[in-house]
Protein backbone atom coordinates (compact mmCIF):
# COMPACT_ATOMS: atom_id res chain seq x y z
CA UNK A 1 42.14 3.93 -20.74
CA UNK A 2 40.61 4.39 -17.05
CA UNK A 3 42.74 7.36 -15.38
CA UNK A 4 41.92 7.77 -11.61
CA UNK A 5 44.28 9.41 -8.87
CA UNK A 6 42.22 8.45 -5.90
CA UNK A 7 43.54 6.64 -2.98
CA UNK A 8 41.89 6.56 0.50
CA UNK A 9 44.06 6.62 3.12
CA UNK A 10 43.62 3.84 5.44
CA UNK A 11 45.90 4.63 8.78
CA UNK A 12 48.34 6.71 10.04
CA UNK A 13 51.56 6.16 11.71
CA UNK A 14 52.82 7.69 15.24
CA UNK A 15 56.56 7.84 16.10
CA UNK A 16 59.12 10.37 18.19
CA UNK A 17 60.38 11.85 14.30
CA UNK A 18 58.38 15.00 14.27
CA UNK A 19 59.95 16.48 11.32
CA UNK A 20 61.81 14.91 7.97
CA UNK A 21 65.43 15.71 9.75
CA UNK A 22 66.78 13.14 11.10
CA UNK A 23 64.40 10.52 9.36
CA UNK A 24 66.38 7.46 8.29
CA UNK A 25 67.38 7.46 4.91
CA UNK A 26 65.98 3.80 4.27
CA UNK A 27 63.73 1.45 6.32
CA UNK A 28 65.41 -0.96 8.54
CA UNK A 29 68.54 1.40 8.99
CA UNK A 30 67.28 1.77 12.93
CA UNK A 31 64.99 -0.96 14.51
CA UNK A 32 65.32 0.45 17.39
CA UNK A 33 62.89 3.16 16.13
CA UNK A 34 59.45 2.20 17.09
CA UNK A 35 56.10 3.11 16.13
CA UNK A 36 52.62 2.51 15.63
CA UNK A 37 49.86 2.53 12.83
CA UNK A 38 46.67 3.17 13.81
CA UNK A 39 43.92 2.71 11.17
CA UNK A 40 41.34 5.51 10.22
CA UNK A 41 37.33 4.64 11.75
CA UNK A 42 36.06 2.50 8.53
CA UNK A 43 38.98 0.49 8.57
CA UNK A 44 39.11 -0.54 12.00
CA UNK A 45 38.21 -3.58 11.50
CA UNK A 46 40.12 -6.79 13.22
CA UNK A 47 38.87 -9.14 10.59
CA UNK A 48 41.03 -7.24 7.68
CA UNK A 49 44.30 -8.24 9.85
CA UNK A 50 43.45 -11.65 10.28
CA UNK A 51 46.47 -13.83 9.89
CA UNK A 52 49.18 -10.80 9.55
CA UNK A 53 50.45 -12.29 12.98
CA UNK A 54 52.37 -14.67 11.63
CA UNK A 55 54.13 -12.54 9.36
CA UNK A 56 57.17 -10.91 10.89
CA UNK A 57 57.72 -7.91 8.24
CA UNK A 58 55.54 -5.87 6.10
CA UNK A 59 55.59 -3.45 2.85
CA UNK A 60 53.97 0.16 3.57
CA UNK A 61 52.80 2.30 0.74
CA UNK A 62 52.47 5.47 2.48
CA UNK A 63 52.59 9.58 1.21
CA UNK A 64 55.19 11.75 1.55
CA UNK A 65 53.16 14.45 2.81
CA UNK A 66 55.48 17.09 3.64
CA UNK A 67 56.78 16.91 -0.20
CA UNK A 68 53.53 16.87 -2.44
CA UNK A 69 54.11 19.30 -5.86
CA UNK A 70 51.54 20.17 -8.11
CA UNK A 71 54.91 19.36 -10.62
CA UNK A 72 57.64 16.90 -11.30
CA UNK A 73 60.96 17.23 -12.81
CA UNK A 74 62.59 14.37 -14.67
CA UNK A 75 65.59 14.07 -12.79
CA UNK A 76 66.57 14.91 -9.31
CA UNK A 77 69.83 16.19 -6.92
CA UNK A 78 70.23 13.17 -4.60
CA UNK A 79 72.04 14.35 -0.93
CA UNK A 80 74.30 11.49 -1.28
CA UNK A 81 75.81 12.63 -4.34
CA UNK A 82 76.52 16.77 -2.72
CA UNK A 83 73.46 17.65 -4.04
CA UNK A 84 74.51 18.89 -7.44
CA UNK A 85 75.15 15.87 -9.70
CA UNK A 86 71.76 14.63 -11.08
CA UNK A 87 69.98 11.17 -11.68
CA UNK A 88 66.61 10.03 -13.27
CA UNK A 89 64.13 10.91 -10.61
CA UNK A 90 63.07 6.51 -11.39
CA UNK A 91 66.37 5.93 -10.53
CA UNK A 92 66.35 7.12 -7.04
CA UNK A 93 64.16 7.37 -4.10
CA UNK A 94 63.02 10.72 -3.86
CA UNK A 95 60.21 12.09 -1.99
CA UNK A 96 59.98 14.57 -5.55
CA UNK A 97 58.58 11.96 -7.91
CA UNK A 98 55.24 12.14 -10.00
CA UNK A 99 52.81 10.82 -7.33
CA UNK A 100 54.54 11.45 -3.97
CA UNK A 101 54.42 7.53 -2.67
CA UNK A 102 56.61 5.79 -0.53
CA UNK A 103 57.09 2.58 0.32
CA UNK A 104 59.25 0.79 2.85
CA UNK A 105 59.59 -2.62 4.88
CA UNK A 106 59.09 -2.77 8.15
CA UNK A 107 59.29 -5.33 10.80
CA UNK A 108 55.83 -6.16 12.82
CA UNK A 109 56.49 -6.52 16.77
CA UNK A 110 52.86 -7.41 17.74
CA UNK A 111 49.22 -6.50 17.00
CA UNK A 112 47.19 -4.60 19.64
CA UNK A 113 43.76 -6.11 18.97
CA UNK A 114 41.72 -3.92 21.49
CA UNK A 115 42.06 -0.37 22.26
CA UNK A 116 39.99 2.65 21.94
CA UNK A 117 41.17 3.60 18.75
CA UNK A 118 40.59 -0.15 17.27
CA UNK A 119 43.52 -2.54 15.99
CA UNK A 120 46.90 -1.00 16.72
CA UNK A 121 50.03 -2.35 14.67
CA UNK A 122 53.12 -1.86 16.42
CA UNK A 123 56.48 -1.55 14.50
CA UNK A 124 60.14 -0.80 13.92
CA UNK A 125 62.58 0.08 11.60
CA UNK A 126 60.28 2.92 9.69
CA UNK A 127 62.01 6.02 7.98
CA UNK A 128 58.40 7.87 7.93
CA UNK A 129 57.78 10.89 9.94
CA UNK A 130 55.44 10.82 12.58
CA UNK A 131 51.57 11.47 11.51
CA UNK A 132 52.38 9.79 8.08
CA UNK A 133 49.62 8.63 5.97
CA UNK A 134 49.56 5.24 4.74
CA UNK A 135 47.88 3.81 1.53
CA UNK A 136 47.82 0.12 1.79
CA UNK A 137 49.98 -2.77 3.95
CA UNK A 138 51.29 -6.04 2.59
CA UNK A 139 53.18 -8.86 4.32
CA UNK A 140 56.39 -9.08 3.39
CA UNK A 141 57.12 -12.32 1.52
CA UNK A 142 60.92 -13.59 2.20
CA UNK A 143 60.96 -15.96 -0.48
CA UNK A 144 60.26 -13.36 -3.53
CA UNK A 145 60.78 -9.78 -1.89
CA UNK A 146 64.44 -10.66 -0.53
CA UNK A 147 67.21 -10.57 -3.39
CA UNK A 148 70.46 -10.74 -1.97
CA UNK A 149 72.46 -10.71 -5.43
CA UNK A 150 70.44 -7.66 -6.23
CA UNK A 151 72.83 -4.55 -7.43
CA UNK A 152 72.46 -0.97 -7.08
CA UNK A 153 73.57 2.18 -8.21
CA UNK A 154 76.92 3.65 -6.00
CA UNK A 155 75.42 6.28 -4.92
CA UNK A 156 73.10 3.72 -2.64
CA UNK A 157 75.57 1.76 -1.56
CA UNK A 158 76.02 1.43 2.24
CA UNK A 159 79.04 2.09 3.02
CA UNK A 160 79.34 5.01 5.47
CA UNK A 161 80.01 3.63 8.79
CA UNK A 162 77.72 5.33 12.24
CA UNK A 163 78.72 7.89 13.51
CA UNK A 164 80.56 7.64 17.39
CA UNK A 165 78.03 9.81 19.28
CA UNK A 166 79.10 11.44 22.14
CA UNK A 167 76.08 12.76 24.69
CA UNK A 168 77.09 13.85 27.67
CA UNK A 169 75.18 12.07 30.76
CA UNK A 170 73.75 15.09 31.90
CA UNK A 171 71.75 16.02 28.90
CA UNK A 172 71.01 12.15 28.47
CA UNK A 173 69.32 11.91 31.24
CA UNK A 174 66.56 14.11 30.06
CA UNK A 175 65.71 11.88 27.62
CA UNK A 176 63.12 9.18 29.00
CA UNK A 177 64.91 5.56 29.84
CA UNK A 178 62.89 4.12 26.83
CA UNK A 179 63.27 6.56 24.06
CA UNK A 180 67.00 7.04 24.56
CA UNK A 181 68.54 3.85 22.15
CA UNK A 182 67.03 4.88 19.63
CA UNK A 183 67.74 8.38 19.75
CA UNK A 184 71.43 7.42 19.73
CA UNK A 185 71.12 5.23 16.97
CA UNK A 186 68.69 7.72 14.75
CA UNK A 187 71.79 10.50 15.47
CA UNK A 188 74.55 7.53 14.82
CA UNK A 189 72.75 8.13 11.03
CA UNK A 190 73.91 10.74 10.52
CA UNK A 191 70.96 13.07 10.02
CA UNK A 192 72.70 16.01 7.97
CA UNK A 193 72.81 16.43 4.08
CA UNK A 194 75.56 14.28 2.50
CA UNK A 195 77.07 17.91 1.60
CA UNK A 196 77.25 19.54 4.85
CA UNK A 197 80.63 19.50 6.97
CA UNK A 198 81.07 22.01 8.71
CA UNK A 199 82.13 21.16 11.75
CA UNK A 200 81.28 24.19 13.98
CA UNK A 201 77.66 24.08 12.83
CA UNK A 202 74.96 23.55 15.22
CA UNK A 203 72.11 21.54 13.85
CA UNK A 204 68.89 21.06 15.59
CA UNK A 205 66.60 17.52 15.64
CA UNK A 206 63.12 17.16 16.66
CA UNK A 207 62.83 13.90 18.57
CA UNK A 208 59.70 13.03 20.99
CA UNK A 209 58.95 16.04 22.72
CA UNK A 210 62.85 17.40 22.53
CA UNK A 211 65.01 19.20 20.37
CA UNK A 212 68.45 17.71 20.45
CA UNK A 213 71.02 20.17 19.21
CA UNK A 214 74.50 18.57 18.26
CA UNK A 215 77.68 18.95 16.38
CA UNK A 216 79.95 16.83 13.45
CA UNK A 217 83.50 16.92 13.51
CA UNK A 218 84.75 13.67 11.62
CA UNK A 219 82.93 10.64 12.40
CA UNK A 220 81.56 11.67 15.81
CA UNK A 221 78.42 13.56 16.57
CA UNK A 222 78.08 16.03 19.71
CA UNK A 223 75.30 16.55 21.88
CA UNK A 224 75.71 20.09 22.79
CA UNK A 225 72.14 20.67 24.15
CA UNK A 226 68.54 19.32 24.98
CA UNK A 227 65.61 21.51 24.99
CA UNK A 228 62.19 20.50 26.34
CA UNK A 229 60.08 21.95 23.65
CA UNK A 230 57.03 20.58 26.14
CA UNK A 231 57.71 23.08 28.86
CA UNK A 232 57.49 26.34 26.31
């Protein structure tokens, strides 16, 4: 039997999430969260995205590069169940896994043909940290990807409501016009662990070129501070 672990990575993606806090849990949890894939040198090639423009979503397999292990452990401590109780690490999907892939659905907002780093994709609704790399795109196919009646384990279930955020106007404003939706809706998330609730405890998020430092106290989140990490 042919064994190979060899992939080339053929882009990277570029978004305001500079660490894994605050990444969404799942893919299409915040369009508002834009980014862009920009393909490594030998695969800038327009003719490999011919005809993705009339697909409106696609499937990234990317790497969870901030996680790689040189082991794996059968099962796994999943946030959403207070990080003790354990499930098959198959079961869930945990950056911890045998070969450290990801893969997620995205929607496509348009295709930069010409730019000086070649083809640009432009997207939305990605739970990858920025500088990502990617392994391979598909398009998204609604007719055999989408499974409505599909069930899942209830653990995955969605059914925590957003947060209320509350950001005062004078630390909003020092967040660029463009950038400051989805900020709000990245924080409405709820980027903690499932298991934290303490509701005095500052938590700091990486987001563009800020850290945003906030609060929990029931269902609303607190902007307490902004700090331009560019200015340091």
């Amino acid at each position: 039997m042919f064994h190979s672990s060899s992939m080339r990575v053929i882009a990277y993606i570029h978004n305001d999430l500079k660490t894994k806090f605050g990444v969404p849990r799942q893919s299409g949890l915040v369009d508002t969260l834009t980014a862009t894939i920009v393909f490594e040198p030998d695969y800038r090639n327009p003719d490999a995205l011919r005809g993705l423009e009339e697909f409106s979503h696609l499937w990234l397999l990317w790497q969870f590069s901030e996680t790689m292990r040189d082991h794996w452990s059968p099962t796994v401590r999943p946030p959403r169940l207070g990080g003790n109780a354990r499930l098959g690490v198959f079961s869930t999907r945990s950056p911890f896994r045998p070969n450290a892939i990801g893969l997620s659905s995205v929607r496509l907002e348009h295709i930069e043909l010409e730019s000086p780093s070649g083809p640009i994709l432009h997207i939305s609704g990605a739970d990858l940290m920025d500088g990502s790399p990617i392994y391979d795109i598909k398009p998204y196919l609604p007719y055999t990807d989408s499974h409505p009646e599909a069930r899942c384990h209830p653990a995955f279930q969605q059914d925590k409501r957003p947060l209320l955020v509350a950001f005062p106007s004078n630390l909003l404003c020092l967040i660029p016009p463009e950038r400051q939706e989805a900020l709000i809706d990245v924080l409405a998330q709820d980027p903690r662990p499932s298991y934290h609730a303490k509701p005095d405890r500052i938590y700091g998020l990486t987001f563009y070129t800020f850290d945003i430092r906030f609060t929990v106290s029931g269902n609303q989140l607190t902007v307490c501070d902004v700090v331009d990490l560019s200015v340091r």
